[in-house]
N, C-alpha and C. Protein backbone atom coordinates (compact mmCIF):
# COMPACT_ATOMS: atom_id res chain seq x y z
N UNK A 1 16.81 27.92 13.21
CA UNK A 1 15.96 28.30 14.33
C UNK A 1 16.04 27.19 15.39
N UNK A 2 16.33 27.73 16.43
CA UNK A 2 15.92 26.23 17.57
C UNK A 2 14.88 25.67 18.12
N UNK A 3 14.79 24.76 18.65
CA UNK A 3 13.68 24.42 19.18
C UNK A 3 12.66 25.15 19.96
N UNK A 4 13.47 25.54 20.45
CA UNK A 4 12.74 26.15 21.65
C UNK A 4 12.11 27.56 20.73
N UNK A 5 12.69 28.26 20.04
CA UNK A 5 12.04 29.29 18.88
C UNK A 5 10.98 28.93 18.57
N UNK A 6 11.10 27.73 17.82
CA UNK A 6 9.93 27.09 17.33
C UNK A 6 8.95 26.69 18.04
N UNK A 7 8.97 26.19 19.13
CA UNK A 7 7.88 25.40 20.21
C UNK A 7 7.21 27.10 20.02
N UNK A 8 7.94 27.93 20.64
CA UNK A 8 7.28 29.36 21.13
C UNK A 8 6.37 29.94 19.69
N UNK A 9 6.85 29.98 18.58
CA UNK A 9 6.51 29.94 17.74
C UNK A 9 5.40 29.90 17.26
N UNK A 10 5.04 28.68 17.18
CA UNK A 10 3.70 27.40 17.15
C UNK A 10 2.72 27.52 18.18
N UNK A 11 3.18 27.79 19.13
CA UNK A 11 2.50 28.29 20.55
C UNK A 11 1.48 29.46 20.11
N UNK A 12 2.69 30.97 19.66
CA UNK A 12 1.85 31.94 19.38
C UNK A 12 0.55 32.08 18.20
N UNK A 13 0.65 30.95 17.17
CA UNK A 13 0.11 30.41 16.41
C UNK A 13 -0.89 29.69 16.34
N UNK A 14 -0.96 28.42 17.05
CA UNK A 14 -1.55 27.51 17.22
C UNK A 14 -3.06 27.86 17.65
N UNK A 15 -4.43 27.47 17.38
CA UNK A 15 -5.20 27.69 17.63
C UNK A 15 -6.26 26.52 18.21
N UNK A 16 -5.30 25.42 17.78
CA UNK A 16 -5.80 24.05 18.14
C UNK A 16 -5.48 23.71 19.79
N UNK A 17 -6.40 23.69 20.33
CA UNK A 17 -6.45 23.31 22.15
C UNK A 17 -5.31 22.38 22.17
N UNK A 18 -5.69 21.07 21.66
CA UNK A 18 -4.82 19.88 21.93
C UNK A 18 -3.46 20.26 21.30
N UNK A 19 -3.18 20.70 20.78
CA UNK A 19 -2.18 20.97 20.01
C UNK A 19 -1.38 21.66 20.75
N UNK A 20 -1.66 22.79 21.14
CA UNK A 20 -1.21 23.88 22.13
C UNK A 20 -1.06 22.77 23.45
N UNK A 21 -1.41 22.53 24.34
CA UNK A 21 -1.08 21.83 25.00
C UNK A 21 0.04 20.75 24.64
N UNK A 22 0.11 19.85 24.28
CA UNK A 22 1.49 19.23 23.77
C UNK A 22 2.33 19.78 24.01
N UNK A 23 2.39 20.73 22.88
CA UNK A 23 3.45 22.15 22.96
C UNK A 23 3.90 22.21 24.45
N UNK A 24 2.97 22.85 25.11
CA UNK A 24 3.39 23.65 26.09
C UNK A 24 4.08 22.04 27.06
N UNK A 25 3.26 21.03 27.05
CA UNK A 25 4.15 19.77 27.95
C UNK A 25 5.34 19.88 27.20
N UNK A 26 6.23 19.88 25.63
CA UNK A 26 7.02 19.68 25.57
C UNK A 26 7.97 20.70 25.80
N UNK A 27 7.25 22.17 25.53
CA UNK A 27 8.73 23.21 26.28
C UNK A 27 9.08 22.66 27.66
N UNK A 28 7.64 22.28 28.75
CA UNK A 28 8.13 22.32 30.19
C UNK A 28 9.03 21.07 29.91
N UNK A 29 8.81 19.77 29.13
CA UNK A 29 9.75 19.23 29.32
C UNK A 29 11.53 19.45 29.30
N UNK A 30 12.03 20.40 28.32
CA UNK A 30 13.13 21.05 27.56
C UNK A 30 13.13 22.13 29.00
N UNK A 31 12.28 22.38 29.08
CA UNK A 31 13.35 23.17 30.39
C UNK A 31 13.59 22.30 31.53
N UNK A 32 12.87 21.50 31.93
CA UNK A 32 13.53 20.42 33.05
C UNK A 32 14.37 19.87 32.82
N UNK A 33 14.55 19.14 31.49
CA UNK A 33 16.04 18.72 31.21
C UNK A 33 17.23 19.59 30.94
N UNK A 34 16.89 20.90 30.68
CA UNK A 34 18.17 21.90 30.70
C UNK A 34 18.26 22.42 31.89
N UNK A 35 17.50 22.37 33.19
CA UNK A 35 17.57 22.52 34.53
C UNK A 35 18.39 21.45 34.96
N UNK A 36 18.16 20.24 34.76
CA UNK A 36 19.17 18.97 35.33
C UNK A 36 20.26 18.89 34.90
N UNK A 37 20.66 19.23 33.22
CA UNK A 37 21.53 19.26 33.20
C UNK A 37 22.55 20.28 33.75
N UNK A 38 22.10 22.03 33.55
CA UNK A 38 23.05 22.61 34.65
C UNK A 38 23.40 22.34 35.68
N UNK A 39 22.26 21.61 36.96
CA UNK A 39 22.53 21.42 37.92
C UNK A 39 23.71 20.05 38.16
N UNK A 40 23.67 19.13 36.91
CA UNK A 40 24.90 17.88 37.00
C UNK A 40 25.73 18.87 36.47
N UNK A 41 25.51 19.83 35.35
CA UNK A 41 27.29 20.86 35.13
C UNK A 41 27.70 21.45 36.39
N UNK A 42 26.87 21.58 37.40
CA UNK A 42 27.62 22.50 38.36
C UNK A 42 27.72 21.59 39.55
N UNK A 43 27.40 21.02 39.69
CA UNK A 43 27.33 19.42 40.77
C UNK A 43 29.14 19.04 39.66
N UNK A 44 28.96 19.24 38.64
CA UNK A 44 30.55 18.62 38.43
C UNK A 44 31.85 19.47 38.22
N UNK A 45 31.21 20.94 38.63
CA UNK A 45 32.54 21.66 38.58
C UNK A 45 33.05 21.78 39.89
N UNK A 46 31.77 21.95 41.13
CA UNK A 46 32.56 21.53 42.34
C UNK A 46 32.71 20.50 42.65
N UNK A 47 32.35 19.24 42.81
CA UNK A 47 33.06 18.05 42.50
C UNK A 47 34.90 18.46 42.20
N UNK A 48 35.31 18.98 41.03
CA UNK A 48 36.25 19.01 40.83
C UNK A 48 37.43 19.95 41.73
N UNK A 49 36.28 21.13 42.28
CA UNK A 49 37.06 22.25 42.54
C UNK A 49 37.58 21.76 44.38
N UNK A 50 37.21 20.24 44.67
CA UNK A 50 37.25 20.35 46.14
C UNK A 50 38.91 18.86 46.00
């Protein structure tokens, strides 16, 4: 299962306030870093393509 399964997971689960929160800071974190990284994958395919 991946992470991100799991975060969602635990989410639908979770009944603990603080807990749930965490959670939810660490998906937004996992998607900002898979946002930056597409944007350096595609910042480096045109890079290449010029």
């Amino acid at each position: 299962m991946s992470i991100d399964r799991f975060i969602l997971r635990k989410l639908n689960t979770c009944q603990e306030e603080n807990t749930r929160d965490n959670l939810v800071r660490l998906f937004v974190i996992r998607i900002q870093k898979a946002e930056m990284e597409e944007e350096h994958e595609t910042a480096y395919i045109v890079s290449r393509l010029h």
